[in-house]
C-alpha atoms as a PDB file:
ATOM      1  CA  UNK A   1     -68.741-138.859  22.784  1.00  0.00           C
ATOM      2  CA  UNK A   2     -69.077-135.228  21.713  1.00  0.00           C
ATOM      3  CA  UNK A   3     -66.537-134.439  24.632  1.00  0.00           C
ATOM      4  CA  UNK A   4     -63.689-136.441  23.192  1.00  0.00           C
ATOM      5  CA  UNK A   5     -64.512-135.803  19.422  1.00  0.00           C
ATOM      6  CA  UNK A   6     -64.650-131.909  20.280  1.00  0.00           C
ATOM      7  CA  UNK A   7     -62.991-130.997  23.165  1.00  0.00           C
ATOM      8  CA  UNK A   8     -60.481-134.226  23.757  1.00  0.00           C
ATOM      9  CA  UNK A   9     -59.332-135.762  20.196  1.00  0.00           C
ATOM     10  CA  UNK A  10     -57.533-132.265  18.618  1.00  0.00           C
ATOM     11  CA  UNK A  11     -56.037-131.402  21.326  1.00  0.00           C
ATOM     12  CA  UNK A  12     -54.657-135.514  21.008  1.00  0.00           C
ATOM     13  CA  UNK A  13     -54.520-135.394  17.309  1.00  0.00           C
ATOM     14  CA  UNK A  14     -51.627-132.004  17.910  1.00  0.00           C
ATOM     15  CA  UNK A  15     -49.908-134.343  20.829  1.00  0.00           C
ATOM     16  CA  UNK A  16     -49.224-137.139  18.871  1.00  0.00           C
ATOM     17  CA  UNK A  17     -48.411-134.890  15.758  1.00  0.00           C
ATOM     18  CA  UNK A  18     -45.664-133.351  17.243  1.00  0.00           C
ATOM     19  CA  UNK A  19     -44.622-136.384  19.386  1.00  0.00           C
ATOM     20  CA  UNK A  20     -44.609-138.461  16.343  1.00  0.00           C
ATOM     21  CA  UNK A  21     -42.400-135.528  14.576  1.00  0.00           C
ATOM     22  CA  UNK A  22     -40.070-135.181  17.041  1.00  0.00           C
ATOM     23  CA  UNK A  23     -39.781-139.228  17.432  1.00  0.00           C
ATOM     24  CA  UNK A  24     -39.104-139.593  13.874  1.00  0.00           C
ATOM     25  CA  UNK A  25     -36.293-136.652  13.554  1.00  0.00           C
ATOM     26  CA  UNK A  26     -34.718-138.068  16.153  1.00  0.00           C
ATOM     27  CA  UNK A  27     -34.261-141.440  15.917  1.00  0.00           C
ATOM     28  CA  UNK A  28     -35.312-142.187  12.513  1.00  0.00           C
ATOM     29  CA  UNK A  29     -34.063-139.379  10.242  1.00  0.00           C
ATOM     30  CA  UNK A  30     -32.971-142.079   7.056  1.00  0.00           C
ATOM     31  CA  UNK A  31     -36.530-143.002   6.786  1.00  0.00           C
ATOM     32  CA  UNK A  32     -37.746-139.224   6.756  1.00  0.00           C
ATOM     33  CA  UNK A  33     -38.672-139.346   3.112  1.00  0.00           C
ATOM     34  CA  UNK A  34     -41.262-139.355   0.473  1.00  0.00           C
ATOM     35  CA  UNK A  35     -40.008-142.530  -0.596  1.00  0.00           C
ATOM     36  CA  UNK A  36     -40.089-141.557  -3.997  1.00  0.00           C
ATOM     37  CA  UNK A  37     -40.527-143.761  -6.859  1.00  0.00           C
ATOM     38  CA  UNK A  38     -39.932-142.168  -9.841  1.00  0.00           C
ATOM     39  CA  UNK A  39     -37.217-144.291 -10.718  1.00  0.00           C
ATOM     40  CA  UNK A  40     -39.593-146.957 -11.623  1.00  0.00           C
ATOM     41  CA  UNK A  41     -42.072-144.431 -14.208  1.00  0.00           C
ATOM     42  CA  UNK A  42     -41.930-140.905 -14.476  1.00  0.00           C
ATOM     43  CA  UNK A  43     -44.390-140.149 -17.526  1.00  0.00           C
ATOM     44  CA  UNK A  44     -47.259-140.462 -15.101  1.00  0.00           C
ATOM     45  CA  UNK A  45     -45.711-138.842 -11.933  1.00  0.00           C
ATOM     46  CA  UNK A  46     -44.888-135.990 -13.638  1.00  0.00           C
ATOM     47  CA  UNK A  47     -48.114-134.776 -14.374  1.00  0.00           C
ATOM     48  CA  UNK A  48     -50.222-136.055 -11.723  1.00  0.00           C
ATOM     49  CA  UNK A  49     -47.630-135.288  -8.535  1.00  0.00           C
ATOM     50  CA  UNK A  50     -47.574-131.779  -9.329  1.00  0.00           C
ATOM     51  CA  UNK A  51     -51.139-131.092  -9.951  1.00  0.00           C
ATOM     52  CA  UNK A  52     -51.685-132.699  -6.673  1.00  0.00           C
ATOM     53  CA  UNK A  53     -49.181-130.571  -4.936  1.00  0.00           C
ATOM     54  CA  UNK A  54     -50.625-127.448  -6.363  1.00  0.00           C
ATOM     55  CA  UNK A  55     -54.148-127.973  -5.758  1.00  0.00           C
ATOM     56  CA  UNK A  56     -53.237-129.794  -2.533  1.00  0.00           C
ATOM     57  CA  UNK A  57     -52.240-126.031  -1.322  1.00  0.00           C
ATOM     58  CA  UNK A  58     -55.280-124.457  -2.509  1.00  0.00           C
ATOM     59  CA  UNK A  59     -57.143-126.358  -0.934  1.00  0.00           C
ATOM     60  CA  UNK A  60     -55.255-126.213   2.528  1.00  0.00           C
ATOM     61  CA  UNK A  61     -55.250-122.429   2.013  1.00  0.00           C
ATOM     62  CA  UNK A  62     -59.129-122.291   1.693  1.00  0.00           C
ATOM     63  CA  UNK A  63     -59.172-124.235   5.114  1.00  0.00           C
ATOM     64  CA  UNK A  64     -56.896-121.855   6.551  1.00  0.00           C
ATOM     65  CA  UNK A  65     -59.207-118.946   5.451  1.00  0.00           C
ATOM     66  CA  UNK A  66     -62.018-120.488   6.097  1.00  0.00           C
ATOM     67  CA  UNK A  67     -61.136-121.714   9.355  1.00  0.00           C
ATOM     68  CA  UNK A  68     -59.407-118.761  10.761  1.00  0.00           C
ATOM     69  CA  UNK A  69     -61.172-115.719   9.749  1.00  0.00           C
ATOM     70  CA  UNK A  70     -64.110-114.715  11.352  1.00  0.00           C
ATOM     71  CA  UNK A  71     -67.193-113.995   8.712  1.00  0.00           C
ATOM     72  CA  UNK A  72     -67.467-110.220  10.115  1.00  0.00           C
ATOM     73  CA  UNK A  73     -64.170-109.519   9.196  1.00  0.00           C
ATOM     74  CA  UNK A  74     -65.094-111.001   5.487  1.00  0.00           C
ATOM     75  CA  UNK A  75     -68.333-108.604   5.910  1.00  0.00           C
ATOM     76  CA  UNK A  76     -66.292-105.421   6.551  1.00  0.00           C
ATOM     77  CA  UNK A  77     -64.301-105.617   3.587  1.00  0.00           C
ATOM     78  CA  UNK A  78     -67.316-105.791   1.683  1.00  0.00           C
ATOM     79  CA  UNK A  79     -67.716-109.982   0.885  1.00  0.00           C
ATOM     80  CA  UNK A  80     -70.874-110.914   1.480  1.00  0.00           C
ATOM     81  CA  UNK A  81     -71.969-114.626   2.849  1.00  0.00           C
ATOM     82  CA  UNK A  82     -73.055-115.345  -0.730  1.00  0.00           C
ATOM     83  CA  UNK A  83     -70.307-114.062  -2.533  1.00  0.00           C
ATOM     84  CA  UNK A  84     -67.961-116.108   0.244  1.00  0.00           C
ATOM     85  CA  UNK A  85     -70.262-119.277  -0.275  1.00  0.00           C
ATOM     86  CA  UNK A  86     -69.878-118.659  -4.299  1.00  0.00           C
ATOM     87  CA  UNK A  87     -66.214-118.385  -4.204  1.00  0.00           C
ATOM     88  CA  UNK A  88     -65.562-121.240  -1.929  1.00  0.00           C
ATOM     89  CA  UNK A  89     -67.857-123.744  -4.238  1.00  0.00           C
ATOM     90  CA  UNK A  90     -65.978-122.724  -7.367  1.00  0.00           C
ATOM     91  CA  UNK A  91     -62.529-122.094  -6.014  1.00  0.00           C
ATOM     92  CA  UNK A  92     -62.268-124.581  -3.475  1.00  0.00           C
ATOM     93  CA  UNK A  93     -64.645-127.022  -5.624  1.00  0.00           C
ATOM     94  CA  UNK A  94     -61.931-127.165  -9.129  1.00  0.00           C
ATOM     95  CA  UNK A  95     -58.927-127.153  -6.846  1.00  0.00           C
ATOM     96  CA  UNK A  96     -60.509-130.235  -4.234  1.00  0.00           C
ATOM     97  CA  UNK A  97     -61.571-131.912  -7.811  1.00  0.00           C
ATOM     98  CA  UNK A  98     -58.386-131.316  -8.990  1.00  0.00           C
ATOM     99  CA  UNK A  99     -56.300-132.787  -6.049  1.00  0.00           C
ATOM    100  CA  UNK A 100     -59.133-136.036  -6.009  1.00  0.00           C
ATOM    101  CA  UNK A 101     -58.265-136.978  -9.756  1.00  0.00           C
ATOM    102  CA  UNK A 102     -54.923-136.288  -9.363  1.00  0.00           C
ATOM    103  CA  UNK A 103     -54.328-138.292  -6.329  1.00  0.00           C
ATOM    104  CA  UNK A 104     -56.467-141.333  -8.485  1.00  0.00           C
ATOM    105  CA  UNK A 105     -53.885-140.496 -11.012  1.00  0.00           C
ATOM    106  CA  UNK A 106     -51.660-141.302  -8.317  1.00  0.00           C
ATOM    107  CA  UNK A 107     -53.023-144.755  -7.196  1.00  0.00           C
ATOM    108  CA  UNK A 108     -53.592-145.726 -10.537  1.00  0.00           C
ATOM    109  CA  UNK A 109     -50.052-145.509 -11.046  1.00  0.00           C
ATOM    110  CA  UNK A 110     -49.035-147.096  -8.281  1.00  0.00           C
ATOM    111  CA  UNK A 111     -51.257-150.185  -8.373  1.00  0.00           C
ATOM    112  CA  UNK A 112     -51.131-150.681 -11.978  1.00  0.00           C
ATOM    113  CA  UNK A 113     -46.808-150.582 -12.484  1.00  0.00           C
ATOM    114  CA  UNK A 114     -45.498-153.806 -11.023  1.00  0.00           C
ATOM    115  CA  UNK A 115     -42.417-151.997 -10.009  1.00  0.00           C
ATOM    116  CA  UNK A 116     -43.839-148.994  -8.187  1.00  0.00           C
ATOM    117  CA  UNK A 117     -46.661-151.757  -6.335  1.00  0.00           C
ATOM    118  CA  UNK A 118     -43.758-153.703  -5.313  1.00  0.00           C
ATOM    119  CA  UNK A 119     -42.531-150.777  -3.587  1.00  0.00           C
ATOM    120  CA  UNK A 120     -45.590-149.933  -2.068  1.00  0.00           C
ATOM    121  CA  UNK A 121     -45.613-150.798   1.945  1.00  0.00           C
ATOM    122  CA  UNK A 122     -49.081-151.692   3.804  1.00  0.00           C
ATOM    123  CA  UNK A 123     -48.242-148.171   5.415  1.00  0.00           C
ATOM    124  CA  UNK A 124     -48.579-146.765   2.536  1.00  0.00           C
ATOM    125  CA  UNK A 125     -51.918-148.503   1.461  1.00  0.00           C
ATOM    126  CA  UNK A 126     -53.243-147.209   4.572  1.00  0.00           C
ATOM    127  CA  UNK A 127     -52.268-143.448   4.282  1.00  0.00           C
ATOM    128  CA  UNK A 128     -53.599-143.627   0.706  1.00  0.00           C
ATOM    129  CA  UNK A 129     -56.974-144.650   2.163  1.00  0.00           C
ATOM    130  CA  UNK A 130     -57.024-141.700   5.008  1.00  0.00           C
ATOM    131  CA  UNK A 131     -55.698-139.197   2.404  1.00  0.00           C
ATOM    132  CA  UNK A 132     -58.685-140.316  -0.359  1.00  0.00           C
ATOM    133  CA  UNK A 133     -61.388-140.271   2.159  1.00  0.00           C
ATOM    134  CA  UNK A 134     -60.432-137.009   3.816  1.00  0.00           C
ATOM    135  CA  UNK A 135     -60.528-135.335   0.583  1.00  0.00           C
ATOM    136  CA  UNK A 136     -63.917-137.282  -1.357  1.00  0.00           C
ATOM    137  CA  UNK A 137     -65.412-136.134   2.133  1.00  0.00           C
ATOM    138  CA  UNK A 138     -64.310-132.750   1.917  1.00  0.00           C
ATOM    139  CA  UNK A 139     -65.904-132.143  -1.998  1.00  0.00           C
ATOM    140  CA  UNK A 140     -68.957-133.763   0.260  1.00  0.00           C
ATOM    141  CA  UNK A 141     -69.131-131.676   2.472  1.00  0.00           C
ATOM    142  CA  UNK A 142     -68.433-128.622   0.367  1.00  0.00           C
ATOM    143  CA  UNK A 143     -71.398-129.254  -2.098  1.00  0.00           C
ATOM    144  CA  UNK A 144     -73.789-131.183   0.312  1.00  0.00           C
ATOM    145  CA  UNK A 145     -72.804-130.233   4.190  1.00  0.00           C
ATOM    146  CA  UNK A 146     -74.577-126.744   4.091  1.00  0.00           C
ATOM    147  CA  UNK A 147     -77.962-128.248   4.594  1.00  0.00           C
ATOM    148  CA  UNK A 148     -79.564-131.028   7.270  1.00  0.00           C
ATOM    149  CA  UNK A 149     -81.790-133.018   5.814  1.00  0.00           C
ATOM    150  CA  UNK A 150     -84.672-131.128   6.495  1.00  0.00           C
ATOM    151  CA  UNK A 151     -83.778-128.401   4.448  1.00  0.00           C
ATOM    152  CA  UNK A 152     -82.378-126.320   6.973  1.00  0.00           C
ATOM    153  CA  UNK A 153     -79.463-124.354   5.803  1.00  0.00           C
ATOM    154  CA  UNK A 154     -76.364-124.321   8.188  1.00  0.00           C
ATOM    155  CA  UNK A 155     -72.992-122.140   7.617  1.00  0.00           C
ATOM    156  CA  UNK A 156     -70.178-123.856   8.734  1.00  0.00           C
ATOM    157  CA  UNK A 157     -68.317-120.564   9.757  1.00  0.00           C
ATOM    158  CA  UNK A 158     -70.518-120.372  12.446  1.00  0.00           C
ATOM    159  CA  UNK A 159     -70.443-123.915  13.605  1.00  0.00           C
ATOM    160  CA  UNK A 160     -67.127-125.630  12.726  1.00  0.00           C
ATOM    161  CA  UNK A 161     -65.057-122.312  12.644  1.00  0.00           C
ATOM    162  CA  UNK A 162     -66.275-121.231  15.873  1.00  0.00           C
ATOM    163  CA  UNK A 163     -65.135-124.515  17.100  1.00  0.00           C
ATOM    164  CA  UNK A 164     -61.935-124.290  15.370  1.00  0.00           C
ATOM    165  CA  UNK A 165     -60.500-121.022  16.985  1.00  0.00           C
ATOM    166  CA  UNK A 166     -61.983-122.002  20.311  1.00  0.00           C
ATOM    167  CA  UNK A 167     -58.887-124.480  20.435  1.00  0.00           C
ATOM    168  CA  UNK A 168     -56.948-121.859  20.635  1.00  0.00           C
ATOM    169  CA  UNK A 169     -58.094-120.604  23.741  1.00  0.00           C
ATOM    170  CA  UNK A 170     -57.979-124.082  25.340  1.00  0.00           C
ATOM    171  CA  UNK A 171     -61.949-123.676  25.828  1.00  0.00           C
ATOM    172  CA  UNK A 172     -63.328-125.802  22.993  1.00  0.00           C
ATOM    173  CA  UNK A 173     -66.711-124.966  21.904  1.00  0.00           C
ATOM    174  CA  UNK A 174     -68.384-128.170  21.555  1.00  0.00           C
ATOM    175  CA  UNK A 175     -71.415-126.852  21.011  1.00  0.00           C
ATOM    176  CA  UNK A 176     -70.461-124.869  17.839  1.00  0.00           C
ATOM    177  CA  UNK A 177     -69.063-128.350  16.395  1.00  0.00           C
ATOM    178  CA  UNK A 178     -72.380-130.185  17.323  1.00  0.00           C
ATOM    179  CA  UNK A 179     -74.603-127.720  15.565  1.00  0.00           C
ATOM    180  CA  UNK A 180     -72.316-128.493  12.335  1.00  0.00           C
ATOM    181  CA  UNK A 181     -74.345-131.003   9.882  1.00  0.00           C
ATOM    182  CA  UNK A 182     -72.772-134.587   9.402  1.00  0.00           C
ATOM    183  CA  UNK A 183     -70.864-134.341   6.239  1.00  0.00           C
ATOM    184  CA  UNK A 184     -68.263-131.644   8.285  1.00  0.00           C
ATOM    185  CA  UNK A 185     -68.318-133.748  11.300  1.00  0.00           C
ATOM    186  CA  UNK A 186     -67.304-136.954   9.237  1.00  0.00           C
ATOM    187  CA  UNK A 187     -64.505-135.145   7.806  1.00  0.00           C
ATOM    188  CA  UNK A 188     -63.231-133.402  10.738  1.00  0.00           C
ATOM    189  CA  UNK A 189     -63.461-136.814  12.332  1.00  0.00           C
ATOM    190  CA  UNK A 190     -61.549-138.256   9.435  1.00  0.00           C
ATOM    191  CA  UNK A 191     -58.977-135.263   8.667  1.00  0.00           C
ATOM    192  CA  UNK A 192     -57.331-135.694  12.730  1.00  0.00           C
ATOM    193  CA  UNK A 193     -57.171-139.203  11.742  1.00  0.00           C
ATOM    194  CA  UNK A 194     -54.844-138.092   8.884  1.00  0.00           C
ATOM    195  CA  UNK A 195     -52.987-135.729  10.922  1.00  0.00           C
ATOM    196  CA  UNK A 196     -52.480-138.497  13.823  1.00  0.00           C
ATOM    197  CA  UNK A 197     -50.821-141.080  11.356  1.00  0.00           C
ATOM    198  CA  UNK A 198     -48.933-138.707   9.168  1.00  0.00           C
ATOM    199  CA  UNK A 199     -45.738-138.772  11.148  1.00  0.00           C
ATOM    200  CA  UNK A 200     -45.760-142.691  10.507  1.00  0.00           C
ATOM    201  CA  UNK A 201     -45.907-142.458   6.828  1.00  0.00           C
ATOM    202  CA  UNK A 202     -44.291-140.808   3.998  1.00  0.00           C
ATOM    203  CA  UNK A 203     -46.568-137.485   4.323  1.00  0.00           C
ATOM    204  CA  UNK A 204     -43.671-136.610   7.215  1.00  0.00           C
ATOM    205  CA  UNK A 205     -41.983-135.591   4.199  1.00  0.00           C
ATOM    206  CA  UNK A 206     -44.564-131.992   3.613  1.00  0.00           C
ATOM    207  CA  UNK A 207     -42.206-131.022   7.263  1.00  0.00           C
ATOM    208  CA  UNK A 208     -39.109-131.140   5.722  1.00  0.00           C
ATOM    209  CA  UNK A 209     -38.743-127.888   4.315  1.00  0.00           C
ATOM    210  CA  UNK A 210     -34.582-127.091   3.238  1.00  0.00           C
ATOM    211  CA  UNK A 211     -34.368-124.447   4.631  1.00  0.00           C
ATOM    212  CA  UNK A 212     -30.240-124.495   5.054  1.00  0.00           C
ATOM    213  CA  UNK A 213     -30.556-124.757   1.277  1.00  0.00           C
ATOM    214  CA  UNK A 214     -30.296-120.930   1.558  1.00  0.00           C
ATOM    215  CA  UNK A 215     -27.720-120.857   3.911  1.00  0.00           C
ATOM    216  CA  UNK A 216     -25.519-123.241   2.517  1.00  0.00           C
ATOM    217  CA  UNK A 217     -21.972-122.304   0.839  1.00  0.00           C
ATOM    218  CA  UNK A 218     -21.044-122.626  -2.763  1.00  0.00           C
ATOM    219  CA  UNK A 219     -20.148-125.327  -4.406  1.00  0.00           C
ATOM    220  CA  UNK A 220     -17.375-124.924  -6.887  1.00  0.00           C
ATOM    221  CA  UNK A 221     -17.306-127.518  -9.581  1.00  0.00           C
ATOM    222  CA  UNK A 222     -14.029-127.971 -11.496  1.00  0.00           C
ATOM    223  CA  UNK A 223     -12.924-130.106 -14.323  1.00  0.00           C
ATOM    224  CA  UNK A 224     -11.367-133.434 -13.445  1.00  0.00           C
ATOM    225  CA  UNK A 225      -8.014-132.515 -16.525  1.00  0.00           C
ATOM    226  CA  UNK A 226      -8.201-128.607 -15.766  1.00  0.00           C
ATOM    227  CA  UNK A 227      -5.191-127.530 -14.436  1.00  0.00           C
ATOM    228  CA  UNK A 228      -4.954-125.031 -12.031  1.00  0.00           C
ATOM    229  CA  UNK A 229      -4.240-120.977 -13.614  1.00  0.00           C
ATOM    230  CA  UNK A 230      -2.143-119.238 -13.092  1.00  0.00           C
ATOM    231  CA  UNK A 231      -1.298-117.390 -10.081  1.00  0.00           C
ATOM    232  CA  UNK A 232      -4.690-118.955  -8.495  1.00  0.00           C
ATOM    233  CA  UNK A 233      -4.888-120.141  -5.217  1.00  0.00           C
ATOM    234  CA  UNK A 234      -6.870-122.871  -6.033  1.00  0.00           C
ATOM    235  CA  UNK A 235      -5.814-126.671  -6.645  1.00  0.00           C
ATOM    236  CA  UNK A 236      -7.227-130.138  -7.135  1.00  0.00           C
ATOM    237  CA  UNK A 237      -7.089-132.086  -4.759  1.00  0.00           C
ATOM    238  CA  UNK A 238      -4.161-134.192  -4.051  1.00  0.00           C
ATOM    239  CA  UNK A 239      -2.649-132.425  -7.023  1.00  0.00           C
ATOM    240  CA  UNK A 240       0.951-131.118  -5.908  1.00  0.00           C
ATOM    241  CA  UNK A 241       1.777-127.670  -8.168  1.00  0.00           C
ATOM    242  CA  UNK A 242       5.315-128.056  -9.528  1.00  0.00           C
ATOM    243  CA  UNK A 243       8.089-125.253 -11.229  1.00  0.00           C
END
């Protein structure tokens, strides 16, 4: 079991990530959406979708931090493991309490306004459930998964970080992962189960960055009665210029 969870299901999770991606662009680009449903209420959503969003990337960029740098580096520039441990409780703590009450915010909404619950698919009842558990398990694991039960203290940048950038090398290091304590392992478990549906809901949306926003020409907007000055090139449409 620790074989597959550690060494076989990322390595699956990234497979059907990208497979599910690549399905989804190319044969169902329509339903590559958020789905939004502000249409229906708005006084809600506009409070609670952006503080989710916000926090949501604070919280992603402490996983990227933690996750990727090695604690020596962190000890070189002169962070020590308490300091680190202090700054991910508080920082990471508000913004993963933040994102939590705003995605509740969220639900609320959604279950509570007949015409945004009538819009709501079993899909997205499902995703919703993933989403909420891999982030109520991540506060867990934050403020309760640096100790086993007998008191032993364990730093997850030397268990599940280890295991983390092993991936990289194609050599996973299962034994890192297994020396983790259970809160992590429940919501590493449970944060590749987000990343292996999220091409089938409305979270493909976070990959659909417009990027030929940038690129794109002007857009010149021009009174319907305006006519045309002068000398100018310009004309509107089907608009023949006369003497």
């Amino acid at each position: 079991m620790s074989v597959f969870l550690w060494g076989v299901l990322p390595y699956l999770t990234l497979l059907l990530l990208i497979g599910g991606l690549w399905y989804r662009r190319r044969f169902d680009q329509f339903g590559w959406t958020s789905r939004s449903s502000q249409i229906y209420e708005k006084s809600i959503l506009k409070i609670a979708s952006p503080l989710f969003h916000y926090a949501l990337f604070a919280v992603l960029g402490g996983h990227l931090v933690g996750l990727l740098i090695p604690k020596e580096w962190t000890y070189r520039v002169g962070i020590s493991q308490h300091t680190y441990h202090l700054m991910a409780l508080v920082v990471g703590g508000i913004a993963g309490v933040v994102c939590v009450l705003a995605l509740f915010a969220l639900i609320i909404r959604r279950r509570t306004n007949p015409s945004v619950f009538a819009a709501t698919t079993w899909n997205d009842k499902g995703m919703y459930v993933v989403l909420t558990a891999a982030l109520v398990l991540g506060l867990v694991a934050t403020f309760f998964g640096g100790e086993r039960p007998n008191g032993e203290e364990v730093n997850y940048r030397d268990t599940v970080s280890v295991w983390f950038r092993s991936l990289f090398t194609f050599k996973p290091n299962i034994a890192a992962m297994e020396a983790a304590t259970l809160p992590f392992k429940i919501h590493v478990v449970v944060g590749l189960l987000l990343f292996c549906i999220l091409p089938l809901t409305r979270l493909v949306h976070a990959f659909a960055a417009p990027v030929q926003y940038l690129f794109r020409p002007y857009i010149v907007y021009r009174s319907r009665g305006t006519r045309p000055v002068q000398g100018s090139s310009w004309q509107t449409v089907g608009q023949k210029r006369t003497r």
